[in-house]
C-alpha atoms as a PDB file:
ATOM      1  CA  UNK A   1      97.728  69.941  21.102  1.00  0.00           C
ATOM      2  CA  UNK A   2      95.540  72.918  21.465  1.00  0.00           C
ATOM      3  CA  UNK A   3      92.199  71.160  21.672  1.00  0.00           C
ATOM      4  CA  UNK A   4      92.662  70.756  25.371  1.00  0.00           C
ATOM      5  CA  UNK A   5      93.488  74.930  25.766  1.00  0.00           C
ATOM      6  CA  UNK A   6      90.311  75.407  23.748  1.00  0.00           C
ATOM      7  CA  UNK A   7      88.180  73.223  25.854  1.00  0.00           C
ATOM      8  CA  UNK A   8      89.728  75.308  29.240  1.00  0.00           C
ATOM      9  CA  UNK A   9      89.373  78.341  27.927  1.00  0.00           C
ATOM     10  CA  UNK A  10      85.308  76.993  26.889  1.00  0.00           C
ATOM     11  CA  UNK A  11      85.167  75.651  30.186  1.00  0.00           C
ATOM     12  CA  UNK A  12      86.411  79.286  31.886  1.00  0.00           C
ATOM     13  CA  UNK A  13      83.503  80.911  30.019  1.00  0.00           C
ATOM     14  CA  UNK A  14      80.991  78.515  30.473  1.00  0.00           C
ATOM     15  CA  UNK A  15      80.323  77.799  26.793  1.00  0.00           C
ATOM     16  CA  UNK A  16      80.690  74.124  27.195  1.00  0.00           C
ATOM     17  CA  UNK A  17      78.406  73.805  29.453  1.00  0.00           C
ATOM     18  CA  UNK A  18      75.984  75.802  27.797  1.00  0.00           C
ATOM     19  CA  UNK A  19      76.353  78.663  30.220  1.00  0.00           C
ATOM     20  CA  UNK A  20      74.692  81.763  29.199  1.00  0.00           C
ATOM     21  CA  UNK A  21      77.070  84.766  28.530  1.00  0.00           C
ATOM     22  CA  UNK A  22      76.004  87.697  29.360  1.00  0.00           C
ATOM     23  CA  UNK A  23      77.253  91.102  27.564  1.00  0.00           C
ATOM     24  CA  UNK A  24      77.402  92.922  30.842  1.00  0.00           C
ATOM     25  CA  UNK A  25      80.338  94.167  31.956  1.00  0.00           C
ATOM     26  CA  UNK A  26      80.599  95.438  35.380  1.00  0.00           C
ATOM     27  CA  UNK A  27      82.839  98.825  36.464  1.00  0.00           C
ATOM     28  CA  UNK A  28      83.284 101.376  38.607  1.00  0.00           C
ATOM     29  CA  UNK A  29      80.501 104.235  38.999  1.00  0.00           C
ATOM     30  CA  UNK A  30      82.059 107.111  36.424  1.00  0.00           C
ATOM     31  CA  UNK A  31      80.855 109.543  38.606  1.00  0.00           C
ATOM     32  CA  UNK A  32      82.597 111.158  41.168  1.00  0.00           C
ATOM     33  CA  UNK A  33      80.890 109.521  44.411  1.00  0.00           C
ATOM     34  CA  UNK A  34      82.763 109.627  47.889  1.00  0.00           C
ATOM     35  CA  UNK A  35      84.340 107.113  49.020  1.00  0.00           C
ATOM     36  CA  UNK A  36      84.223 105.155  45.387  1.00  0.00           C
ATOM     37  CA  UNK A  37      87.528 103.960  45.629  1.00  0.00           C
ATOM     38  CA  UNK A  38      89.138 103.447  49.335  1.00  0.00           C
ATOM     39  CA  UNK A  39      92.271 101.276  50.593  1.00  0.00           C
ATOM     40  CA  UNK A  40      90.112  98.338  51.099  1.00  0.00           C
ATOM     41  CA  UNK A  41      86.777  98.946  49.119  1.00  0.00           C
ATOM     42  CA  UNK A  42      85.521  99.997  46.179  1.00  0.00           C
ATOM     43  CA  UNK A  43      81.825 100.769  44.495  1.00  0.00           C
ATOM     44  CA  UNK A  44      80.000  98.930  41.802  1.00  0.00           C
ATOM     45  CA  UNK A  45      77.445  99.481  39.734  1.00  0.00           C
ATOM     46  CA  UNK A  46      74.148  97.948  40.220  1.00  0.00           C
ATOM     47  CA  UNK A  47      73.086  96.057  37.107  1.00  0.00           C
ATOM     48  CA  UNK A  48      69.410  96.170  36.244  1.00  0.00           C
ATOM     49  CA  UNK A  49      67.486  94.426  33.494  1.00  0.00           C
ATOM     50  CA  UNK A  50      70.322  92.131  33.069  1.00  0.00           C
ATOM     51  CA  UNK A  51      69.431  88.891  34.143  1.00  0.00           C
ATOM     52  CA  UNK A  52      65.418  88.859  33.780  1.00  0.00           C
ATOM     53  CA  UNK A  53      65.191  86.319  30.945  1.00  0.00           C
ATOM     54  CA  UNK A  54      67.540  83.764  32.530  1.00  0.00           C
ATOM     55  CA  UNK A  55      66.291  83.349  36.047  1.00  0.00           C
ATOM     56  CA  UNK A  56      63.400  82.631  37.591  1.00  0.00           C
ATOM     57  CA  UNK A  57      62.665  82.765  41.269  1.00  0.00           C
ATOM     58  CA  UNK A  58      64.665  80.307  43.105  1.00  0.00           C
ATOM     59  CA  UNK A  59      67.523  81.948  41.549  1.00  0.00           C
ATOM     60  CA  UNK A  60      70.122  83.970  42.735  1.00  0.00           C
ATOM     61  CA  UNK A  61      73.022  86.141  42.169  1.00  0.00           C
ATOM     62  CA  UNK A  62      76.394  86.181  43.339  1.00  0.00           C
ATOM     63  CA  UNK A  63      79.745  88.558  42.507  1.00  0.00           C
ATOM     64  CA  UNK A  64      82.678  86.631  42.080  1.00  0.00           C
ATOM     65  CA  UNK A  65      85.794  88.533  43.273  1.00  0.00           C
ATOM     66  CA  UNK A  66      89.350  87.592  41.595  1.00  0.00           C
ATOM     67  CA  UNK A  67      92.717  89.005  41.776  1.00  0.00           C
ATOM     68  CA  UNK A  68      93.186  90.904  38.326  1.00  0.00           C
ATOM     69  CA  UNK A  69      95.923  88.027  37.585  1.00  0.00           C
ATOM     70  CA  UNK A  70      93.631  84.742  39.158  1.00  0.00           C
ATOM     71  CA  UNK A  71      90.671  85.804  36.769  1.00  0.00           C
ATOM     72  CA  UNK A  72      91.304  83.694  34.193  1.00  0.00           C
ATOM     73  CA  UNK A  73      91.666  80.848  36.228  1.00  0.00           C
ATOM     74  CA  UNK A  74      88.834  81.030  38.242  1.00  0.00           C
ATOM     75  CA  UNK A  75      85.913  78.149  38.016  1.00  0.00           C
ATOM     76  CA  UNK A  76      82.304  78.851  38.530  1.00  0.00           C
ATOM     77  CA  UNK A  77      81.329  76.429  41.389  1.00  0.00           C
ATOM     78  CA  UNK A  78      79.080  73.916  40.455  1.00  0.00           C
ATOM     79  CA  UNK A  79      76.593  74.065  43.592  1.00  0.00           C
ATOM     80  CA  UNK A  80      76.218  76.335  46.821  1.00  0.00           C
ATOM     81  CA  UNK A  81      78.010  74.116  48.753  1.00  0.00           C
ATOM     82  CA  UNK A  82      81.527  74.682  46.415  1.00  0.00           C
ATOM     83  CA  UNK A  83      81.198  78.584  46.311  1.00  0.00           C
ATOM     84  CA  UNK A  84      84.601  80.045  47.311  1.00  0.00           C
ATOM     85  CA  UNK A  85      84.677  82.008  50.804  1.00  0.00           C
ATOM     86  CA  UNK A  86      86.442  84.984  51.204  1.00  0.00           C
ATOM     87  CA  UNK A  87      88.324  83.837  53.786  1.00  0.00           C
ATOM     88  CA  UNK A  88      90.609  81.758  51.501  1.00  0.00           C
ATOM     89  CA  UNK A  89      91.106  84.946  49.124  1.00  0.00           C
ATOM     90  CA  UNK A  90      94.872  84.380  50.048  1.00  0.00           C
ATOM     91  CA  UNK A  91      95.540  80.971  48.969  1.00  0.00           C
ATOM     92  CA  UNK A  92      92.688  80.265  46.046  1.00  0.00           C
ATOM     93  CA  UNK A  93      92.975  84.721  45.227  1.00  0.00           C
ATOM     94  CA  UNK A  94      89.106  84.563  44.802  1.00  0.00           C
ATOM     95  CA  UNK A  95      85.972  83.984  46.353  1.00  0.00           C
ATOM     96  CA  UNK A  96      82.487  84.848  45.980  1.00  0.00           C
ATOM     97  CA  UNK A  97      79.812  87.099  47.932  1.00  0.00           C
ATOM     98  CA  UNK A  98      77.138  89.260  47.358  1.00  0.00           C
ATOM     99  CA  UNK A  99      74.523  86.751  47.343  1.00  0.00           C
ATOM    100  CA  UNK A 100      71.124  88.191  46.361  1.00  0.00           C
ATOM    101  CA  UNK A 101      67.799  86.937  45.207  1.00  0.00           C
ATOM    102  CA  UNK A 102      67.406  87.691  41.092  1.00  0.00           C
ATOM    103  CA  UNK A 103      63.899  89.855  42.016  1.00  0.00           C
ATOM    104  CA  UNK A 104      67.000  91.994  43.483  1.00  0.00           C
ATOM    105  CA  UNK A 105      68.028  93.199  40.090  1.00  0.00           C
ATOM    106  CA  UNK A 106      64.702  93.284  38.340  1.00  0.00           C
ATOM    107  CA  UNK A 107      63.602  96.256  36.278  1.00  0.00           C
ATOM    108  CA  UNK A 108      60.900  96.768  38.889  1.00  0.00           C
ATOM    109  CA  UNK A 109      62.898  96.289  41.793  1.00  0.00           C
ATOM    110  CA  UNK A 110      63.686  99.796  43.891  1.00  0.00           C
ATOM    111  CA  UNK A 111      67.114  98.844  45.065  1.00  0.00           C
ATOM    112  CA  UNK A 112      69.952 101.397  45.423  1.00  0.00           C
ATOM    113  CA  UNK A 113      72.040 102.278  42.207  1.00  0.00           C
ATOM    114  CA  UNK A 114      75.640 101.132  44.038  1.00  0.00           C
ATOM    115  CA  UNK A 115      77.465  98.138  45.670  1.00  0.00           C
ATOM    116  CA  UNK A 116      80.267  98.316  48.115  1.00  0.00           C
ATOM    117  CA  UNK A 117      82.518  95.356  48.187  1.00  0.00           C
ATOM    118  CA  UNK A 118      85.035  94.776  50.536  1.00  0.00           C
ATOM    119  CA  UNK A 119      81.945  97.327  53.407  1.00  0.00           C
ATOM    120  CA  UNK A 120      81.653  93.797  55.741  1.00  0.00           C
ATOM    121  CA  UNK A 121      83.760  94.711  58.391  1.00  0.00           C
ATOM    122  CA  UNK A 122      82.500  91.543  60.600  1.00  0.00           C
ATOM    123  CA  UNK A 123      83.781  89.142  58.403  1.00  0.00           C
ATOM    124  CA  UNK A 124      86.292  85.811  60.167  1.00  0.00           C
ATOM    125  CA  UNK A 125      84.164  85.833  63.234  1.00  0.00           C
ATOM    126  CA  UNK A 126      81.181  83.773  60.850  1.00  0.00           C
ATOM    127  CA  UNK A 127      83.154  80.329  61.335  1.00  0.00           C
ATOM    128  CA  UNK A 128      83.993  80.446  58.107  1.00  0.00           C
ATOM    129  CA  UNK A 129      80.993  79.384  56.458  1.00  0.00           C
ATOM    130  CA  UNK A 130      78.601  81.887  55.275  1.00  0.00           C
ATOM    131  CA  UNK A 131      79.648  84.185  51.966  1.00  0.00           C
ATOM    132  CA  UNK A 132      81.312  87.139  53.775  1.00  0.00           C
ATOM    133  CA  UNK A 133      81.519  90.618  51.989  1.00  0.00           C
ATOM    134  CA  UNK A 134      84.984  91.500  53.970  1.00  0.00           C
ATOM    135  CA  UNK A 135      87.545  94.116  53.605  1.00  0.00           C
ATOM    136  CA  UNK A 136      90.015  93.587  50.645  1.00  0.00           C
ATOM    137  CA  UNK A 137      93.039  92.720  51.971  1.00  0.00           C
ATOM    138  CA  UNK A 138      95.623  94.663  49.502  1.00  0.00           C
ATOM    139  CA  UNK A 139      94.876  97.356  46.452  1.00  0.00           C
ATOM    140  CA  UNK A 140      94.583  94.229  43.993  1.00  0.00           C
ATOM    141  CA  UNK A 141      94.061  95.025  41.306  1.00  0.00           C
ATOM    142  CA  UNK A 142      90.958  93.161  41.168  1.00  0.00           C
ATOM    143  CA  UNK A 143      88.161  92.017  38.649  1.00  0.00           C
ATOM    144  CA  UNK A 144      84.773  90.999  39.307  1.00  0.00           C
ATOM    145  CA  UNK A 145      81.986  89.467  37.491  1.00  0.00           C
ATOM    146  CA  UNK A 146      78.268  88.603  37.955  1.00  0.00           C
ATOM    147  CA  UNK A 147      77.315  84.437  38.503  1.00  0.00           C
ATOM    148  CA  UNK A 148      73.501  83.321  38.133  1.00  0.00           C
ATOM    149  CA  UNK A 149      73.339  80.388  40.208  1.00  0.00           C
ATOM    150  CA  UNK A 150      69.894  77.967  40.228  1.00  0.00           C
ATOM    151  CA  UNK A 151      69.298  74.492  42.459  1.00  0.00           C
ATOM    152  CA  UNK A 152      71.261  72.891  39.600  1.00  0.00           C
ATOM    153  CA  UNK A 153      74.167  75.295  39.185  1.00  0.00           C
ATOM    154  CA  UNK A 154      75.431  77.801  37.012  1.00  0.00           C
ATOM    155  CA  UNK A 155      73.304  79.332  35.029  1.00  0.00           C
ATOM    156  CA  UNK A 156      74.367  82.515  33.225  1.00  0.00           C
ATOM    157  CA  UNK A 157      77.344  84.840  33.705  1.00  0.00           C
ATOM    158  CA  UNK A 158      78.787  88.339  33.090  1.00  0.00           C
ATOM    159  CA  UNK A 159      81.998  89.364  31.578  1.00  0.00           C
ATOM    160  CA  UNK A 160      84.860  90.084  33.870  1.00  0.00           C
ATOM    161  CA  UNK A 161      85.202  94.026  34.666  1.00  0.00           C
ATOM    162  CA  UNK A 162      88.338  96.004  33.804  1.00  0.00           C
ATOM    163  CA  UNK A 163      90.656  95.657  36.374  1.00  0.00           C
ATOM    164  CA  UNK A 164      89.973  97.707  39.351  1.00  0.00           C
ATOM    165  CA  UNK A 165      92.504  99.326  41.756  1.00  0.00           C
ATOM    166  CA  UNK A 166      92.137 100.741  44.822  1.00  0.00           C
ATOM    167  CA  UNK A 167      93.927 103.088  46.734  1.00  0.00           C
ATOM    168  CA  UNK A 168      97.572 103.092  47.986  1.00  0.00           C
ATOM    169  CA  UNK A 169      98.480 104.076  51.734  1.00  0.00           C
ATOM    170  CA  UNK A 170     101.374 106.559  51.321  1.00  0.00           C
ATOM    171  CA  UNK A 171     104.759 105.200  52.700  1.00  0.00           C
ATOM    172  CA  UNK A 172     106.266 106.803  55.654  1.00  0.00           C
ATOM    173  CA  UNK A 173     109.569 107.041  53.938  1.00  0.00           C
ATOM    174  CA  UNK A 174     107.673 109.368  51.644  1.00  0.00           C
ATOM    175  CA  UNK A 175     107.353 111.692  54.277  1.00  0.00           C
ATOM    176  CA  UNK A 176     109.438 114.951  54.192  1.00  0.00           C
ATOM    177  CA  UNK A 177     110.434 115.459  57.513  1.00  0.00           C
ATOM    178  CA  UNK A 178     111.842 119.404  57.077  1.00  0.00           C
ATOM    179  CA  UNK A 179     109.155 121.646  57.067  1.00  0.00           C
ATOM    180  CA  UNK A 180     108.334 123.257  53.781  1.00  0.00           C
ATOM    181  CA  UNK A 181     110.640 126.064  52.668  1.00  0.00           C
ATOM    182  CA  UNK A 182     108.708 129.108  51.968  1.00  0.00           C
ATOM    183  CA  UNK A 183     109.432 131.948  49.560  1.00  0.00           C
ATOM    184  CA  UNK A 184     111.041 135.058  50.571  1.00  0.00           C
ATOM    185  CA  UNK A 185     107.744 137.029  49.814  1.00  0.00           C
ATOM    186  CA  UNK A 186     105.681 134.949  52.114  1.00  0.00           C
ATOM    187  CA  UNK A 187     108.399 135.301  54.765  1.00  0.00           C
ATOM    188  CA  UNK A 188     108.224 139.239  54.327  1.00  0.00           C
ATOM    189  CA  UNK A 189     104.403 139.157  54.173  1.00  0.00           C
ATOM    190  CA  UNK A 190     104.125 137.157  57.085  1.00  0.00           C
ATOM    191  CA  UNK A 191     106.731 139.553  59.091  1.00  0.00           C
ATOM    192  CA  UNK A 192     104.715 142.512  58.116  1.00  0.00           C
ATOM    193  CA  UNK A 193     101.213 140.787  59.559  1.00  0.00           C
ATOM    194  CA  UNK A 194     102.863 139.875  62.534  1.00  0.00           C
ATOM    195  CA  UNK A 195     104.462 143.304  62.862  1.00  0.00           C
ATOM    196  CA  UNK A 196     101.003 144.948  62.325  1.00  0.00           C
ATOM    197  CA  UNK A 197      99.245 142.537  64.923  1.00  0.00           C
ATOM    198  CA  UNK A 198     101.549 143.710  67.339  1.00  0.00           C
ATOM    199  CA  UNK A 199     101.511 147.141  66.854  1.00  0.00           C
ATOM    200  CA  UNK A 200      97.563 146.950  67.179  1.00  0.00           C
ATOM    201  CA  UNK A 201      97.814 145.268  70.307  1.00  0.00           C
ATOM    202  CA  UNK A 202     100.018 147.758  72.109  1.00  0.00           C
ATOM    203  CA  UNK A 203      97.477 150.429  70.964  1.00  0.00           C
ATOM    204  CA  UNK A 204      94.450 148.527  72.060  1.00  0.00           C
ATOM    205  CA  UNK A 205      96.339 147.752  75.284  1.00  0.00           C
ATOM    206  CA  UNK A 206      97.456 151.835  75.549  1.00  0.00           C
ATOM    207  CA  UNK A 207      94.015 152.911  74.998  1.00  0.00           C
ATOM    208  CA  UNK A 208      92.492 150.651  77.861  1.00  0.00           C
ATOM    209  CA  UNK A 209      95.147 151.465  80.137  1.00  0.00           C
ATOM    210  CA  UNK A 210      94.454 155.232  79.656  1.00  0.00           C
ATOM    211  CA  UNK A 211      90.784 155.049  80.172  1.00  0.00           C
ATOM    212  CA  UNK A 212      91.446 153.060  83.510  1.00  0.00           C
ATOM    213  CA  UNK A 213      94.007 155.818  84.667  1.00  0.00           C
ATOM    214  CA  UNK A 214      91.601 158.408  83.957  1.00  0.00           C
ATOM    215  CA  UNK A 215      88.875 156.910  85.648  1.00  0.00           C
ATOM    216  CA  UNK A 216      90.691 156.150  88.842  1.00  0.00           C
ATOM    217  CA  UNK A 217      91.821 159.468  89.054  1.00  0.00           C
ATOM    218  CA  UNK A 218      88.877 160.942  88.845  1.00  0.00           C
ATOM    219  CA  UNK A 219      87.500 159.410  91.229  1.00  0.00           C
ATOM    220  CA  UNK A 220      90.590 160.260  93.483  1.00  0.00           C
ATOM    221  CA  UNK A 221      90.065 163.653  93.089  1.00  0.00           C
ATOM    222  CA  UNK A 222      86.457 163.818  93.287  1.00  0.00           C
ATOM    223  CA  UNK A 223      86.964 161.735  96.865  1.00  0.00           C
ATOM    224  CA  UNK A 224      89.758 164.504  98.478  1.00  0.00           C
ATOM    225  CA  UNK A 225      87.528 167.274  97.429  1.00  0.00           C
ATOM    226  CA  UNK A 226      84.951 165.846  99.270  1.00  0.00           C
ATOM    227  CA  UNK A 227      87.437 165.178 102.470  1.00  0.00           C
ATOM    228  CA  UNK A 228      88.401 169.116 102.258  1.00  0.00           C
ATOM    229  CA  UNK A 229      84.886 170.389 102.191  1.00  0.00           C
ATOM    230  CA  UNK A 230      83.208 171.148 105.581  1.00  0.00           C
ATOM    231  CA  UNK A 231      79.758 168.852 105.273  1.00  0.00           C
ATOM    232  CA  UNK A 232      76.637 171.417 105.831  1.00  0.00           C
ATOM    233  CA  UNK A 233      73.119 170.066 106.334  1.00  0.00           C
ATOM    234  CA  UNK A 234      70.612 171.259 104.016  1.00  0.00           C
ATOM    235  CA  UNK A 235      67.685 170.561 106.539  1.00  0.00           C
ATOM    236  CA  UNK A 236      68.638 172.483 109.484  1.00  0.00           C
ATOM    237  CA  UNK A 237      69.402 176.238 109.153  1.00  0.00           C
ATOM    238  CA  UNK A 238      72.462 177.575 110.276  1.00  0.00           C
ATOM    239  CA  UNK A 239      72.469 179.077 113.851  1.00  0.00           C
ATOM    240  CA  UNK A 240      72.245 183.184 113.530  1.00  0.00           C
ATOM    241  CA  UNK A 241      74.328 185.626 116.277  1.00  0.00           C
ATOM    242  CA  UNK A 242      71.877 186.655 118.938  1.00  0.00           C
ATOM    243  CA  UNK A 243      72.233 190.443 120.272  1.00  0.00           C
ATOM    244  CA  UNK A 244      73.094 190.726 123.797  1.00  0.00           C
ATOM    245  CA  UNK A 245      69.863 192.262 126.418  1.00  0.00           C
ATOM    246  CA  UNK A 246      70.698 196.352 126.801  1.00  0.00           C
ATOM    247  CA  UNK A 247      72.745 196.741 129.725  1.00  0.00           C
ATOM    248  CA  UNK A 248      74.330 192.923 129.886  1.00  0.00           C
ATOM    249  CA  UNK A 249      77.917 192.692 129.119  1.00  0.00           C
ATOM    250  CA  UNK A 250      79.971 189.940 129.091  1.00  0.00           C
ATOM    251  CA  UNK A 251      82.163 188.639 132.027  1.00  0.00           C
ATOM    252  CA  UNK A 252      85.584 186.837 132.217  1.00  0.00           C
ATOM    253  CA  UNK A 253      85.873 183.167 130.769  1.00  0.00           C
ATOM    254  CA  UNK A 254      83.429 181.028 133.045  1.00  0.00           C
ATOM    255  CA  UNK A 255      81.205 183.551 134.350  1.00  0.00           C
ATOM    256  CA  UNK A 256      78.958 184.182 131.898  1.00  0.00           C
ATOM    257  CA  UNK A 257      76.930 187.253 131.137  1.00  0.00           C
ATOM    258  CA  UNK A 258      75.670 189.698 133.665  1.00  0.00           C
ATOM    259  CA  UNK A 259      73.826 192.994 134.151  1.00  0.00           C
ATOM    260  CA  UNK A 260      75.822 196.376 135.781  1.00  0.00           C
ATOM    261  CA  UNK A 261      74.606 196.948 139.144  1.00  0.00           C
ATOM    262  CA  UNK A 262      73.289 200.042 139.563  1.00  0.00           C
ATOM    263  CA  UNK A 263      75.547 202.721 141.186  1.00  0.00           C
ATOM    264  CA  UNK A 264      74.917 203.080 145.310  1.00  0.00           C
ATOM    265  CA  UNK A 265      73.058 206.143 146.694  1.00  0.00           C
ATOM    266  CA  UNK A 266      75.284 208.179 148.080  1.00  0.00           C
ATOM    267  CA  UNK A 267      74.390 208.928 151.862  1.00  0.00           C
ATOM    268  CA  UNK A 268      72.729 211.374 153.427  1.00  0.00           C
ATOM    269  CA  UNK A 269      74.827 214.366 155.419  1.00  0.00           C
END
């Protein structure tokens, strides 16, 4: 009764069919790298050196992508044409993507160090048919694992990675809605700041205000002087009192100045 477990369990691994299994097992970056783990992605190493000596170069790679739970059940596809599509992740809970020549993870090949899966944002508007790299549509947890695939089918495989979970969107019912209580000593330190500030603003504003009251006064003052003051010109000299001529003295208002007559002869006897 367990032969036919045995031969499912072969069959899951590929040893069977004479799959190649590969000690690779892929994870998570251990670094800390932004954006490593999201709500709907997550990064993956780049494995390198890993499949030169079972591909050639018709060959290519895909990632298969399982709920943590589906792994086991999951079936390498035995041609292109059967690969899982991501947009039946809900119903099958895997698919495949990622598809990449083998020169792609060569020893000599300059490719970058990390994958993002789940970074297709355009995925569902392909008509369903290409291998779509789209966002994952819960935190999983999820395991993945590397497929060879040549013109005749599987050809080698990794391990399945550790389980991989991505972040959780915090609930709104989580949410506090009262603001945080503070500690007396912050409230007293923040009523002495606040009493400071203001008392530096009043003298800022004092100080201004003087200065602007002195100024206009001055210049108040300095303007009445000037109104009081009788205005002199400093290019004409002032007119000096002229001495009357000897024997001219002045006459009533309006007659101006005249000479004394002589006095009369007297006549003769």
């Amino acid at each position: 009764m367990e032969l036919p477990w045995v031969l499912l369990a072969l069959a899951g691994t590929g040893a069977a069919t004479g799959l190649a299994l590969l000690p690779y097992v892929p994870r998570v970056p251990p670094a800390a790298l932004p954006g490593k783990l999201t709500a709907t992605t997550f990064a993956l190493e780049r494995p390198c050196c890993i499949f030169d000596q079972h591909t050639n170069a018709s060959d290519t790679v895909w990632l298969a992508v399982a709920f943590a739970n589906a792994s086991a059940a999951f079936r390498n596809p035995p041609s292109r044409a059967d690969v899982p599509l991501y947009e039946r992740l809900p119903t099958t809970h895997s698919y495949m993507t990622l598809e990449m020549a083998a020169a792609a993870y060569a020893c000599s090949a300059p490719s970058p160090a990390i994958l993002r899966v789940g970074g297709d944002t355009a995925c569902g508007g392909q008509g369903g048919r290409d291998p779509c790299n789209g966002l994952l549509p819960s935190p999983g947890p999820y395991r993945v694992k590397f497929l060879v695939m040549g013109c005749h089918g599987p050809k080698a495989e990794t391990r399945w990675s550790d389980p991989i979970l991505l972040r959780r969107a915090g609930s709104p019912s989580t949410i506090d809605p009262a603001p945080v209580r503070r500690s007396s000593d912050v409230v007293v330190i923040t009523s002495i700041l606040a009493s400071l500030g203001a008392v530096l603003a009043a003298a800022v504003l004092g100080a201004v205000g003087a200065e602007v009251c002195r100024s206009l006064c001055h210049r108040d003052s300095g303007t009445g002087a000037f109104a009081r003051r009788s205005y002199r010109t400093h290019h004409i000299p002032p007119a000096l009192p002229q001495p009357l001529p000897p024997g001219c003295r002045c006459s009533p208002p309006g007659l101006g100045c005249f000479a004394p007559r002589p006095p009369a002869p007297c006549p003769a006897k």
